[in-house]
PDB file of N, CA and C in Angstrom:
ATOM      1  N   UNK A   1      -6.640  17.291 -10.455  1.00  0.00           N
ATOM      2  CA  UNK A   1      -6.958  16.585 -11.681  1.00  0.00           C
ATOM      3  C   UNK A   1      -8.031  17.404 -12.405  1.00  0.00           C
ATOM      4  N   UNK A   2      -7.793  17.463 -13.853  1.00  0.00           N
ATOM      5  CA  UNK A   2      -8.651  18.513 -14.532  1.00  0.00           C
ATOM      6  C   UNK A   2     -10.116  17.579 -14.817  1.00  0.00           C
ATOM      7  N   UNK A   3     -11.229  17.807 -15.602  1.00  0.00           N
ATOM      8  CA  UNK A   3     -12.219  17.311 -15.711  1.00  0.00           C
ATOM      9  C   UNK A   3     -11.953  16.548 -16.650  1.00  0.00           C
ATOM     10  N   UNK A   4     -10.848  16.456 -17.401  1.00  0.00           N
ATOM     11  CA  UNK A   4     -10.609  15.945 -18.806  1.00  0.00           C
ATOM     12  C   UNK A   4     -10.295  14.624 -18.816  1.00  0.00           C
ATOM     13  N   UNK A   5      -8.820  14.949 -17.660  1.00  0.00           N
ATOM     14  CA  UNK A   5      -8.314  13.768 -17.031  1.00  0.00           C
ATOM     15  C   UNK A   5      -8.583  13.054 -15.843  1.00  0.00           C
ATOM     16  N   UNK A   6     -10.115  13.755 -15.394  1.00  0.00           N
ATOM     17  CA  UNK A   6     -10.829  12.890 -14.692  1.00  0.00           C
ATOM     18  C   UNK A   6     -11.589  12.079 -15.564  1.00  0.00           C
ATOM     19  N   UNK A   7     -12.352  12.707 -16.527  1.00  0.00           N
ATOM     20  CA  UNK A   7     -12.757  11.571 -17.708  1.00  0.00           C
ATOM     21  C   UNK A   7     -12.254  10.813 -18.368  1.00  0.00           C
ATOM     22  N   UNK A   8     -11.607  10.682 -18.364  1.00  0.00           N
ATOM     23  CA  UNK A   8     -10.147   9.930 -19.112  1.00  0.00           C
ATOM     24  C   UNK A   8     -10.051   8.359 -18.104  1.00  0.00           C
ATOM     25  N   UNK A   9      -9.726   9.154 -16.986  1.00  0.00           N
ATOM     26  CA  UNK A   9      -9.836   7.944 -16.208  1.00  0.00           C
ATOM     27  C   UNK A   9     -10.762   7.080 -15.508  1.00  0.00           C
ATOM     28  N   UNK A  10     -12.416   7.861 -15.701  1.00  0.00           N
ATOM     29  CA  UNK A  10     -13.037   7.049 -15.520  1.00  0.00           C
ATOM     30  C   UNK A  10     -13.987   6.349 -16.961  1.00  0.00           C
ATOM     31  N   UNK A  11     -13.147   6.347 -17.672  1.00  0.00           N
ATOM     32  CA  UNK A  11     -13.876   5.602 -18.795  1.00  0.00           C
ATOM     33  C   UNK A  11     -15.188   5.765 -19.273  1.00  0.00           C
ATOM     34  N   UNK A  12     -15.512   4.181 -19.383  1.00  0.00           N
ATOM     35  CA  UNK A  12     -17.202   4.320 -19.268  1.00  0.00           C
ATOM     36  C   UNK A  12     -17.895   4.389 -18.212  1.00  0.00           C
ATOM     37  N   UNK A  13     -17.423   4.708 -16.815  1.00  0.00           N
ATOM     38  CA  UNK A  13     -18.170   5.349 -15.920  1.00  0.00           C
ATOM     39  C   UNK A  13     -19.167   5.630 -15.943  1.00  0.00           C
ATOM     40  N   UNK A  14     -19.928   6.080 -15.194  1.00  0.00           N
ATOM     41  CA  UNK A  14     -21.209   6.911 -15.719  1.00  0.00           C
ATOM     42  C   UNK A  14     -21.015   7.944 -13.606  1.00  0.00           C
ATOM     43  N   UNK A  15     -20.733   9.020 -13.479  1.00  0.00           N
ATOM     44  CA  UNK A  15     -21.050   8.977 -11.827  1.00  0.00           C
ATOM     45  C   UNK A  15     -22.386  10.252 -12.096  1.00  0.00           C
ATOM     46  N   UNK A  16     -23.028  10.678 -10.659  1.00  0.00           N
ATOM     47  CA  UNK A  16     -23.775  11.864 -10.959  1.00  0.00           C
ATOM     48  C   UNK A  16     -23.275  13.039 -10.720  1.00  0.00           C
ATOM     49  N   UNK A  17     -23.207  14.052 -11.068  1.00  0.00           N
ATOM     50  CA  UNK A  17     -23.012  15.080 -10.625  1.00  0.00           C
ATOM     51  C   UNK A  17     -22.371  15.446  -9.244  1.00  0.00           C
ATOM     52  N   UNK A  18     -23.382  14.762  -8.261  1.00  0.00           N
ATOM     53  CA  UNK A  18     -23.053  14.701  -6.975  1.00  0.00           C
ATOM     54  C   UNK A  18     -21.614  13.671  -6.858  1.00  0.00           C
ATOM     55  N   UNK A  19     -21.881  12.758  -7.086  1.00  0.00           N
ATOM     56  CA  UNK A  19     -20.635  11.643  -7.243  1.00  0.00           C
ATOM     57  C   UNK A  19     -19.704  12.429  -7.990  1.00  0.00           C
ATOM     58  N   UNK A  20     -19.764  12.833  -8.622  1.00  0.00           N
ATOM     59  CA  UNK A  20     -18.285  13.559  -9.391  1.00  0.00           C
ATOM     60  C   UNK A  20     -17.603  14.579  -8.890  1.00  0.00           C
ATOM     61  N   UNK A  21     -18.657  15.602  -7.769  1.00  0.00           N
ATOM     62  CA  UNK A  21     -17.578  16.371  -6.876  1.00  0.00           C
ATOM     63  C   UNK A  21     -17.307  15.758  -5.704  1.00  0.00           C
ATOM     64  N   UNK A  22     -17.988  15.032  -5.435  1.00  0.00           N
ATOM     65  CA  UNK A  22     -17.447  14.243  -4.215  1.00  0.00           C
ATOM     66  C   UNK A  22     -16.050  13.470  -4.404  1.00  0.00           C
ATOM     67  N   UNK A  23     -15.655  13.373  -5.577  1.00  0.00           N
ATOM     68  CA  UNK A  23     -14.800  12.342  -6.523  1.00  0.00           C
ATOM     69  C   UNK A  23     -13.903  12.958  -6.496  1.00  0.00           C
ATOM     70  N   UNK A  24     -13.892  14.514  -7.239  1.00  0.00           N
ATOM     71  CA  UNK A  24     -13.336  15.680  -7.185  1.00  0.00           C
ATOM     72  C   UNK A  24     -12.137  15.616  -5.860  1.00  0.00           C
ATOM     73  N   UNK A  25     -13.437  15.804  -4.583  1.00  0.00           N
ATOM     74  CA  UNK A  25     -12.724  16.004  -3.707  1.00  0.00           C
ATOM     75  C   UNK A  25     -11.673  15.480  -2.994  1.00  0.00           C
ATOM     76  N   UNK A  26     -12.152  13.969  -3.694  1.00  0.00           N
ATOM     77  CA  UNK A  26     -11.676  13.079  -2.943  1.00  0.00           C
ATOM     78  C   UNK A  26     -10.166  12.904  -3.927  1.00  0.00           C
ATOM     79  N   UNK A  27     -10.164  12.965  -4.988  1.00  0.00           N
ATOM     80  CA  UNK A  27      -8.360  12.762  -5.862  1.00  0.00           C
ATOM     81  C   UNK A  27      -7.742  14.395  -5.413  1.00  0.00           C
ATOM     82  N   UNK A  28      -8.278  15.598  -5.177  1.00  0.00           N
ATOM     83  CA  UNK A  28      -7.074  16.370  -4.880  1.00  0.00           C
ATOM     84  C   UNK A  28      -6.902  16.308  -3.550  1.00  0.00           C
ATOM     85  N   UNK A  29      -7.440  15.606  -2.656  1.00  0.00           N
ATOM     86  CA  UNK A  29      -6.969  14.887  -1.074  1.00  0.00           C
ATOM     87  C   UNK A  29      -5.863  13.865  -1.446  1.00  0.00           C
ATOM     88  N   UNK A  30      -6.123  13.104  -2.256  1.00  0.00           N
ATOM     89  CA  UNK A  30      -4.998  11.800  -2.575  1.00  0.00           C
ATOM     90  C   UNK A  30      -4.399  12.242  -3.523  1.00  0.00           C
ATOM     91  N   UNK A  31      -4.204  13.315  -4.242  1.00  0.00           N
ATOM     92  CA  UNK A  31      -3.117  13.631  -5.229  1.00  0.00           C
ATOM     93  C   UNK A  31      -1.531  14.380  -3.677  1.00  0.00           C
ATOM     94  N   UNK A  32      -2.530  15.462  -3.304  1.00  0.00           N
ATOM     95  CA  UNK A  32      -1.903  15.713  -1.979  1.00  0.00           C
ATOM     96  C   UNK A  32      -1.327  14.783  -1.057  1.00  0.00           C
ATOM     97  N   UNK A  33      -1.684  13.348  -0.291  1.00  0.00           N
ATOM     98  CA  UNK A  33      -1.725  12.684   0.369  1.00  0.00           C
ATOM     99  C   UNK A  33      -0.931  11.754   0.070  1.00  0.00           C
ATOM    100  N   UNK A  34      -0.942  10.993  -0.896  1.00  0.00           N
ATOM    101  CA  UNK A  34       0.091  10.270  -2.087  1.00  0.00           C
ATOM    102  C   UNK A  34       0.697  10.340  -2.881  1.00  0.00           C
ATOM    103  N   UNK A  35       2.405  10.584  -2.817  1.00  0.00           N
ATOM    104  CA  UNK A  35       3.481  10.783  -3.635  1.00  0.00           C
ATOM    105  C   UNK A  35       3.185   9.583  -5.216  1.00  0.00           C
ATOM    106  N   UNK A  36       2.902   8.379  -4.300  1.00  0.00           N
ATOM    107  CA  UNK A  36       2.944   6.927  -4.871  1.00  0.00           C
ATOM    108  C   UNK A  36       2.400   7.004  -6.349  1.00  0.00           C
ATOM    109  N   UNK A  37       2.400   6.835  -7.806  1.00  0.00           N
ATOM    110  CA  UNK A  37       1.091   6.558  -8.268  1.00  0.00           C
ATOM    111  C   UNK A  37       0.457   5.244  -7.638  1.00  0.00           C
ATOM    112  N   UNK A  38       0.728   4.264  -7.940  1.00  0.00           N
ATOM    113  CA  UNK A  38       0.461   3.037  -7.082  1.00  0.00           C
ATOM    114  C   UNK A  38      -0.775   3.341  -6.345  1.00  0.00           C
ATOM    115  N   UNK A  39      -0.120   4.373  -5.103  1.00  0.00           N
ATOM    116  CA  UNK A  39      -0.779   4.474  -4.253  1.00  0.00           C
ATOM    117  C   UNK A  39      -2.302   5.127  -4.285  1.00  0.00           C
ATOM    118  N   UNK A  40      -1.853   5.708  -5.485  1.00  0.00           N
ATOM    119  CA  UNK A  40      -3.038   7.131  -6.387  1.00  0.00           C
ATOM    120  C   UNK A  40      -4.015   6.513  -6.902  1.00  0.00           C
ATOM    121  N   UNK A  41      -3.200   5.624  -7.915  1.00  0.00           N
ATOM    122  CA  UNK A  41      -4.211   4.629  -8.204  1.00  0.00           C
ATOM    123  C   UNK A  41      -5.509   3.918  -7.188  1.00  0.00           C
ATOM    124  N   UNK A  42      -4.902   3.189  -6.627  1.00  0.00           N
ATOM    125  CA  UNK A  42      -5.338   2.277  -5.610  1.00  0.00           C
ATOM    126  C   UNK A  42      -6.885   2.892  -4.818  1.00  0.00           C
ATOM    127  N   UNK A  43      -6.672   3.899  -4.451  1.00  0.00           N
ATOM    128  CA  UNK A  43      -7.038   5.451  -3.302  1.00  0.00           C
ATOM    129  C   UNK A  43      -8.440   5.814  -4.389  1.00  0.00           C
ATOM    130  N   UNK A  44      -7.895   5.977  -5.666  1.00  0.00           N
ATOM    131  CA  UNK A  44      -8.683   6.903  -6.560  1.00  0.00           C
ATOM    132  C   UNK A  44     -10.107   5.644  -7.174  1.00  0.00           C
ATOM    133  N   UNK A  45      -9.558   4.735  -7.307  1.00  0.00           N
ATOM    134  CA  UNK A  45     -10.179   3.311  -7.642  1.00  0.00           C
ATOM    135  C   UNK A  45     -11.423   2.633  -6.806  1.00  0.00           C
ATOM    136  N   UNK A  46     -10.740   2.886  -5.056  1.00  0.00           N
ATOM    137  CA  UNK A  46     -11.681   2.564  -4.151  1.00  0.00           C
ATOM    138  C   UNK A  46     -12.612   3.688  -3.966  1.00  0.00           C
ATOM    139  N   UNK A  47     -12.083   4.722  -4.124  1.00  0.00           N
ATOM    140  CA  UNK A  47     -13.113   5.796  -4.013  1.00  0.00           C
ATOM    141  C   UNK A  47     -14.528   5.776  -5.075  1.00  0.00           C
ATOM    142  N   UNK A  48     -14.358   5.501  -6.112  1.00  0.00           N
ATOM    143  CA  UNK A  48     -14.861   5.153  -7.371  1.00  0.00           C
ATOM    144  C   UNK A  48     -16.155   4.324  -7.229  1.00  0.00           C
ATOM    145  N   UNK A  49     -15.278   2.909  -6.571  1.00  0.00           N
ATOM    146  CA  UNK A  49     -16.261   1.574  -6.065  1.00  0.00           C
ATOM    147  C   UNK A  49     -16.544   1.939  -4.910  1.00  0.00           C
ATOM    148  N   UNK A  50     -16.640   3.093  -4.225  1.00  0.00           N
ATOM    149  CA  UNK A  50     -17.534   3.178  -3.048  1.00  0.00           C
ATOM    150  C   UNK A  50     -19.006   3.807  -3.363  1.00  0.00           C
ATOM    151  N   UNK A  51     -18.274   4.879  -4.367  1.00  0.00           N
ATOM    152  CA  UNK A  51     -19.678   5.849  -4.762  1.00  0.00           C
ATOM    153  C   UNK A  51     -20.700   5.166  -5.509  1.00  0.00           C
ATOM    154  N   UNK A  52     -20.315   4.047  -6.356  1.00  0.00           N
ATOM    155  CA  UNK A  52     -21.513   3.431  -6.933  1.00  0.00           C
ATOM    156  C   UNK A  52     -21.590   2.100  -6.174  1.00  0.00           C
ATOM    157  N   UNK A  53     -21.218   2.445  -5.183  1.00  0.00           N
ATOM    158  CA  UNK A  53     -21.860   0.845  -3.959  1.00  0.00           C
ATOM    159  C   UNK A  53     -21.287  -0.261  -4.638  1.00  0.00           C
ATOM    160  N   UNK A  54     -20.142  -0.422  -5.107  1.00  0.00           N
ATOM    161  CA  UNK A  54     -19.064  -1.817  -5.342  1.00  0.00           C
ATOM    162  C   UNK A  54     -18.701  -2.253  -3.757  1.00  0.00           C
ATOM    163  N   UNK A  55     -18.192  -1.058  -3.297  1.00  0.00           N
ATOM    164  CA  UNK A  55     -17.430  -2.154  -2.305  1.00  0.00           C
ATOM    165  C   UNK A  55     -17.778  -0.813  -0.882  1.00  0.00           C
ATOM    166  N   UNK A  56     -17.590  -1.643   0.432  1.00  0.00           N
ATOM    167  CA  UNK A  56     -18.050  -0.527   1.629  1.00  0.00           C
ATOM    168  C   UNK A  56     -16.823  -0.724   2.523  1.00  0.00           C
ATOM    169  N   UNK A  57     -16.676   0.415   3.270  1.00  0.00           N
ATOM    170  CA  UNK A  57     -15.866   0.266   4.402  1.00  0.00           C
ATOM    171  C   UNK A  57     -15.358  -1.078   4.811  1.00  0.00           C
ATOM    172  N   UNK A  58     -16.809  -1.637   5.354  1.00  0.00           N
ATOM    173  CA  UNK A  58     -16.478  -3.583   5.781  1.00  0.00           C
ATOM    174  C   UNK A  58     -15.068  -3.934   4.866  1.00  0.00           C
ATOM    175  N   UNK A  59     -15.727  -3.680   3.972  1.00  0.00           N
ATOM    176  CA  UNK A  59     -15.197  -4.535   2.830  1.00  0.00           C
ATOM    177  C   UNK A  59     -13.472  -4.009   2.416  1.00  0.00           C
ATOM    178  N   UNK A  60     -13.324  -2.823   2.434  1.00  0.00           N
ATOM    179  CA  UNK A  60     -11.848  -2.234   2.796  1.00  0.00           C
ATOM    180  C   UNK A  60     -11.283  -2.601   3.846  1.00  0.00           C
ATOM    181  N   UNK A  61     -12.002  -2.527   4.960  1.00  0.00           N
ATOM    182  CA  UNK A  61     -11.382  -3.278   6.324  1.00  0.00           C
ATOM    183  C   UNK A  61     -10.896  -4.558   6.289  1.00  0.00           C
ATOM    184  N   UNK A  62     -11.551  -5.343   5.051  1.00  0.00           N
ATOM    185  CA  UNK A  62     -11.107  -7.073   5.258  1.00  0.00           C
ATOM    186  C   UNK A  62     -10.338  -7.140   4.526  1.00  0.00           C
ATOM    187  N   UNK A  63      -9.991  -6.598   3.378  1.00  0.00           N
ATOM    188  CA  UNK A  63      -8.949  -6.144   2.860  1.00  0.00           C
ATOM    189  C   UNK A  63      -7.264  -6.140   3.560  1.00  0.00           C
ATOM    190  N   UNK A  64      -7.518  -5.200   4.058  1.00  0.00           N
ATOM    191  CA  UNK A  64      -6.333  -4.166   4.761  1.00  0.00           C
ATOM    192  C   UNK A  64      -5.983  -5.641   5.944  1.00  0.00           C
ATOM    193  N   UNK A  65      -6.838  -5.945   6.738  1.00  0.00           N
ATOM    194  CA  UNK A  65      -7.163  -7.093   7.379  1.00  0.00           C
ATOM    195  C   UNK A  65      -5.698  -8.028   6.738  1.00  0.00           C
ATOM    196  N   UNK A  66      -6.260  -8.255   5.413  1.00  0.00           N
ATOM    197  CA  UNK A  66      -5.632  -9.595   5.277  1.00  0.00           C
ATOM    198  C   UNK A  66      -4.427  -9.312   4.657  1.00  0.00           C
ATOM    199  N   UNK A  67      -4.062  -7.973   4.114  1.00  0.00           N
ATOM    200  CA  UNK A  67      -3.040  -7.123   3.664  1.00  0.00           C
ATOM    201  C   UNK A  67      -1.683  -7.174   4.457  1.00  0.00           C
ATOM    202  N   UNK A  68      -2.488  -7.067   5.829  1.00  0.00           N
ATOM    203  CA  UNK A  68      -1.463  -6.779   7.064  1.00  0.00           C
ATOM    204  C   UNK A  68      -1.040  -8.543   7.201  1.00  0.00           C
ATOM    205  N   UNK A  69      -1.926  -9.645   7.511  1.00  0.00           N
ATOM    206  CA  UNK A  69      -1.492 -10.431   8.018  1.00  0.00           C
ATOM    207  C   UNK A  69      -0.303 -11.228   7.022  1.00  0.00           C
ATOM    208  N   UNK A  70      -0.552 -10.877   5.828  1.00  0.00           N
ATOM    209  CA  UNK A  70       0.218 -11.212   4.380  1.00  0.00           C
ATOM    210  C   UNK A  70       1.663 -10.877   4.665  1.00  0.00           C
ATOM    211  N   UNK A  71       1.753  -8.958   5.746  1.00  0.00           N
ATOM    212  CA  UNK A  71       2.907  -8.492   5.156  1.00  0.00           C
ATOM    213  C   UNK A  71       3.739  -9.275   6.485  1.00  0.00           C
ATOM    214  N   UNK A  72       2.363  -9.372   7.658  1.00  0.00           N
ATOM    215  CA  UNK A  72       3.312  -9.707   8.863  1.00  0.00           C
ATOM    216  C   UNK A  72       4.347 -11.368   8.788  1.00  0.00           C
ATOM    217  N   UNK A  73       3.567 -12.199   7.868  1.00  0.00           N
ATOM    218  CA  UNK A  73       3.639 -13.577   7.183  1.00  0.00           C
ATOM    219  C   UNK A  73       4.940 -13.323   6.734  1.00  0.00           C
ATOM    220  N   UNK A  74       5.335 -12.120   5.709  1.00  0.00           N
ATOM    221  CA  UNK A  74       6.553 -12.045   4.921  1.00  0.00           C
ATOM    222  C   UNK A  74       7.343 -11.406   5.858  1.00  0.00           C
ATOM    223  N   UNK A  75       7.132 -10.435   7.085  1.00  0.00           N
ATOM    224  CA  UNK A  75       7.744 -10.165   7.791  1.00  0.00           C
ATOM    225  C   UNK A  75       8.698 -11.378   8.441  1.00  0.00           C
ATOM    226  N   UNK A  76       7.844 -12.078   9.190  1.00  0.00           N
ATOM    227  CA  UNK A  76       8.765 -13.038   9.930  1.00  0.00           C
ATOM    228  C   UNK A  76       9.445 -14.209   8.987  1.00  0.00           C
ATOM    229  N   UNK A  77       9.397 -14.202   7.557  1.00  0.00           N
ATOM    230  CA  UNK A  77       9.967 -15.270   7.038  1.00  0.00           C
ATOM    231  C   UNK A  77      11.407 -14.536   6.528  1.00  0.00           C
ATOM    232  N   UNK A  78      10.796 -13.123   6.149  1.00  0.00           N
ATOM    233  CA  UNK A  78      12.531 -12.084   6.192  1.00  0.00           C
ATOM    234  C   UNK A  78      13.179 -12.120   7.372  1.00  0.00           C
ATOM    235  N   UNK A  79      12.941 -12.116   8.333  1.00  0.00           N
ATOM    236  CA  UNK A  79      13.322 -12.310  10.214  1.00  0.00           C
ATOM    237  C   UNK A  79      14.616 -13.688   9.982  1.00  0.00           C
ATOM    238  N   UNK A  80      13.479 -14.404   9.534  1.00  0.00           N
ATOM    239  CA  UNK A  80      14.171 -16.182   9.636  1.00  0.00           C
ATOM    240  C   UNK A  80      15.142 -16.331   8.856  1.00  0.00           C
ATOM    241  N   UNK A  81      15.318 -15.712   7.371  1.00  0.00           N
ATOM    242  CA  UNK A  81      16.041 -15.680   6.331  1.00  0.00           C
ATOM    243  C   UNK A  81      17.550 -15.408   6.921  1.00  0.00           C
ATOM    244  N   UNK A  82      16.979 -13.564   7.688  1.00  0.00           N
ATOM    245  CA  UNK A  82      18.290 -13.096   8.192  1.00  0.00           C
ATOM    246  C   UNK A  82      18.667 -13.849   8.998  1.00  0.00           C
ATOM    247  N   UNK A  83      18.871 -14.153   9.598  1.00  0.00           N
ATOM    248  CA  UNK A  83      18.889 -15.402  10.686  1.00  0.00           C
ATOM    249  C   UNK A  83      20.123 -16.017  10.144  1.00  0.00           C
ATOM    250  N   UNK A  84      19.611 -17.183   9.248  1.00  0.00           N
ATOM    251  CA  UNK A  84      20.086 -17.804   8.124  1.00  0.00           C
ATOM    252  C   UNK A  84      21.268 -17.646   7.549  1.00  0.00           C
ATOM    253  N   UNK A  85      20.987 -15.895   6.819  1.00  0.00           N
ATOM    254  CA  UNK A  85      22.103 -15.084   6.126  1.00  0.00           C
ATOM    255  C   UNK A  85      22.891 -15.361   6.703  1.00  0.00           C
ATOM    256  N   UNK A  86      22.947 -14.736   8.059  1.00  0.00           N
ATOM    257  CA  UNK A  86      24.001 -14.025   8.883  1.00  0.00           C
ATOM    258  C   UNK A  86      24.942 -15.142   9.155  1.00  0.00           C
ATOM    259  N   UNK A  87      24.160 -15.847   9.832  1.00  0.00           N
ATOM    260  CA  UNK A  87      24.796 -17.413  10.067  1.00  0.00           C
ATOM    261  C   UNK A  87      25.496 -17.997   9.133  1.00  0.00           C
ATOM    262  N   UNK A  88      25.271 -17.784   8.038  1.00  0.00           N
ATOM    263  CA  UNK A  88      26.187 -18.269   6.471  1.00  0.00           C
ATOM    264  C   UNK A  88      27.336 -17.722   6.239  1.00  0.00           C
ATOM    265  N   UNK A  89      27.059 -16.725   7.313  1.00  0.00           N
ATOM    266  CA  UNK A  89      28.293 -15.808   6.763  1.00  0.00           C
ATOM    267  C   UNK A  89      28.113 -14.009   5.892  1.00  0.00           C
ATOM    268  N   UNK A  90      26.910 -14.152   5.530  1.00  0.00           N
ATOM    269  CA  UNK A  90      26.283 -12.969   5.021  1.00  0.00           C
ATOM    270  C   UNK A  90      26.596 -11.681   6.014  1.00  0.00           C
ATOM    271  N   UNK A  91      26.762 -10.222   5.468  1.00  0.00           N
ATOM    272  CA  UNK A  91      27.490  -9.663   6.961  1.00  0.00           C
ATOM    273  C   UNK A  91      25.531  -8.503   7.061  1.00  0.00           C
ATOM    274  N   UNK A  92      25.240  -8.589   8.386  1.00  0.00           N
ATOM    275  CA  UNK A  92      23.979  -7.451   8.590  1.00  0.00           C
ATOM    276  C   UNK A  92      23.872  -6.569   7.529  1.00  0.00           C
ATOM    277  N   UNK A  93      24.705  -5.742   7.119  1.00  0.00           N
ATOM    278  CA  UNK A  93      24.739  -4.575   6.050  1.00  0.00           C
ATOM    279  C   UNK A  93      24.137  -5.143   4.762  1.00  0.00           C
ATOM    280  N   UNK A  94      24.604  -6.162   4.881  1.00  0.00           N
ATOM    281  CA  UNK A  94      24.271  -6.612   3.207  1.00  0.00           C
ATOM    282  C   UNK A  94      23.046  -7.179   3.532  1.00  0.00           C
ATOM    283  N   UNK A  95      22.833  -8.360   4.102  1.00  0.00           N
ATOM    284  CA  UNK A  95      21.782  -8.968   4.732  1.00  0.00           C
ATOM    285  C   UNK A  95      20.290  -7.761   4.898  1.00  0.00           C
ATOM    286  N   UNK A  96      20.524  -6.840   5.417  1.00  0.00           N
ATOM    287  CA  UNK A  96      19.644  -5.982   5.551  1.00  0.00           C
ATOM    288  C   UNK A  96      19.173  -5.331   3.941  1.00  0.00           C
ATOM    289  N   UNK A  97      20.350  -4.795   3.284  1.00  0.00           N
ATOM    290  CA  UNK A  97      19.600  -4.061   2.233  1.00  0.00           C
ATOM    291  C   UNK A  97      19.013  -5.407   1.029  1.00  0.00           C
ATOM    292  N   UNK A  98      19.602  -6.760   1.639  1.00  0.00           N
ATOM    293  CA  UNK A  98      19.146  -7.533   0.184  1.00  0.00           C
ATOM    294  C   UNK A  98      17.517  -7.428   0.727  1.00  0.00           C
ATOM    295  N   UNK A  99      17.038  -7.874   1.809  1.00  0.00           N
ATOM    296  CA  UNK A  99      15.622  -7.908   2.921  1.00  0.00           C
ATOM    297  C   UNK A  99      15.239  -6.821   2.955  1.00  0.00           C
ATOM    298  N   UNK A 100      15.480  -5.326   2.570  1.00  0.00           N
ATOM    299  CA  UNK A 100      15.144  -4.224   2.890  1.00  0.00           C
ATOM    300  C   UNK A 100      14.006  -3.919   3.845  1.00  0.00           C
ATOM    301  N   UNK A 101      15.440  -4.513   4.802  1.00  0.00           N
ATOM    302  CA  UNK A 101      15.119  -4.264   6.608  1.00  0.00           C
ATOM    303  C   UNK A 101      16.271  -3.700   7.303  1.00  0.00           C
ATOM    304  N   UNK A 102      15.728  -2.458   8.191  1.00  0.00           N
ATOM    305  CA  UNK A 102      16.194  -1.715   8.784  1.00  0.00           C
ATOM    306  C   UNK A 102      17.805  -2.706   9.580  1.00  0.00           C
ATOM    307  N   UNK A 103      18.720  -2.248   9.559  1.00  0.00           N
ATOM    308  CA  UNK A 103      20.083  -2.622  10.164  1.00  0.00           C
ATOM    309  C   UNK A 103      19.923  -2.731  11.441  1.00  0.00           C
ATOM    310  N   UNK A 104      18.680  -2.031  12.091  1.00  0.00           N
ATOM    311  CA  UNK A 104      18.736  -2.923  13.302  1.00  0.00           C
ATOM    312  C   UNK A 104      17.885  -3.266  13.362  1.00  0.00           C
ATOM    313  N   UNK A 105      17.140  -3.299  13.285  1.00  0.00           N
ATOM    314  CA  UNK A 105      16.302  -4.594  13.021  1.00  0.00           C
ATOM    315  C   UNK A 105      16.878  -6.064  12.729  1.00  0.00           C
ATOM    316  N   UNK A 106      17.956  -6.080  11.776  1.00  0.00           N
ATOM    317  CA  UNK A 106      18.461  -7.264  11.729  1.00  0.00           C
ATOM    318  C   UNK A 106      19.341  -7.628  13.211  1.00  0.00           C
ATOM    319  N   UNK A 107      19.852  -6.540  13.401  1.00  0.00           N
ATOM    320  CA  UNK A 107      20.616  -6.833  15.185  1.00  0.00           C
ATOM    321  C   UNK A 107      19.747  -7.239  15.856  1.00  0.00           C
ATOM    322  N   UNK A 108      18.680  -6.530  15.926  1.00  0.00           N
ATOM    323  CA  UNK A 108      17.804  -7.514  17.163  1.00  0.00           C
ATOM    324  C   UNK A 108      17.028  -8.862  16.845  1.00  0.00           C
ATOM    325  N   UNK A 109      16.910  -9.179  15.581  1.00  0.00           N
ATOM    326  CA  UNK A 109      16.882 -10.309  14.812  1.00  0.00           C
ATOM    327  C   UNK A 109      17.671 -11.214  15.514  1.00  0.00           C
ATOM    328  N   UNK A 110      18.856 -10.856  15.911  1.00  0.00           N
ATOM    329  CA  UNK A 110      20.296 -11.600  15.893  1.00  0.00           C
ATOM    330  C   UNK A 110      20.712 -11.235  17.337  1.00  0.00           C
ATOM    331  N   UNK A 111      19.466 -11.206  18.388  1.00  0.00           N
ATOM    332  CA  UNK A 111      19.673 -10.766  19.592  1.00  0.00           C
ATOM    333  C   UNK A 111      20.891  -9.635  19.839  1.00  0.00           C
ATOM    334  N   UNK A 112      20.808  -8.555  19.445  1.00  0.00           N
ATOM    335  CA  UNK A 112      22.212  -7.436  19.525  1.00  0.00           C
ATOM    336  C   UNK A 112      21.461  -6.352  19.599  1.00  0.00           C
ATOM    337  N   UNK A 113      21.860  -5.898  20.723  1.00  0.00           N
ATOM    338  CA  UNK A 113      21.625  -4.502  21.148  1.00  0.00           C
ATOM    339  C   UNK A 113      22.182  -3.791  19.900  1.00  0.00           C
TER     340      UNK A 113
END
């Protein structure tokens, strides 16, 4: 990221010197690291609110924390769905890509080797 379009994106920012190569360092690690923008975003944002003491490790950890238990929540209610599907008549193949969950995964969903 050039200095331009690092300014660009941090607005009215204000970082120091020090904070800005550290900043530096830290988006051509996550330009490298993350295909995603999403993900670029996200990465480039927390980095941001770390350097001026918004938010700390802890605080990413409880995050991610509750991130996971969210996805594991939607995990098992896609589990139950397929379940459901299959039983309706829905065939795994389809069932899987509507849930975009692995095809076996839905077999063992559905006790099948």
């Amino acid at each position: 990221m050039q200095d331009y379009e690092l300014d660009a994106w941090l607005g009215d920012v204000e970082l120091t010197d020090e904070q800005r190569d550290t900043l530096r360092d830290e988006v051509e690690w996550v330009e490298q690291e993350y295909p995603n923008p999403d993900e670029r975003t996200e990465a480039i944002s927390a980095a941001v609110q770390y350097l001026l003491g918004v938010t700390t490790p802890v605080e990413a950890g409880r995050r991610l924390a509750a991130a996971r238990t969210q996805m594991f929540g939607a995990l098992a209610a896609a589990k139950v769905m397929a379940r459901l599907a299959v039983a309706a008549g829905a065939t795994e193949v389809d069932t899987a890509q509507t849930l975009g969950l692995d095809r076996m995964t839905i077999r063992r969903v559905l006790g099948k080797r």
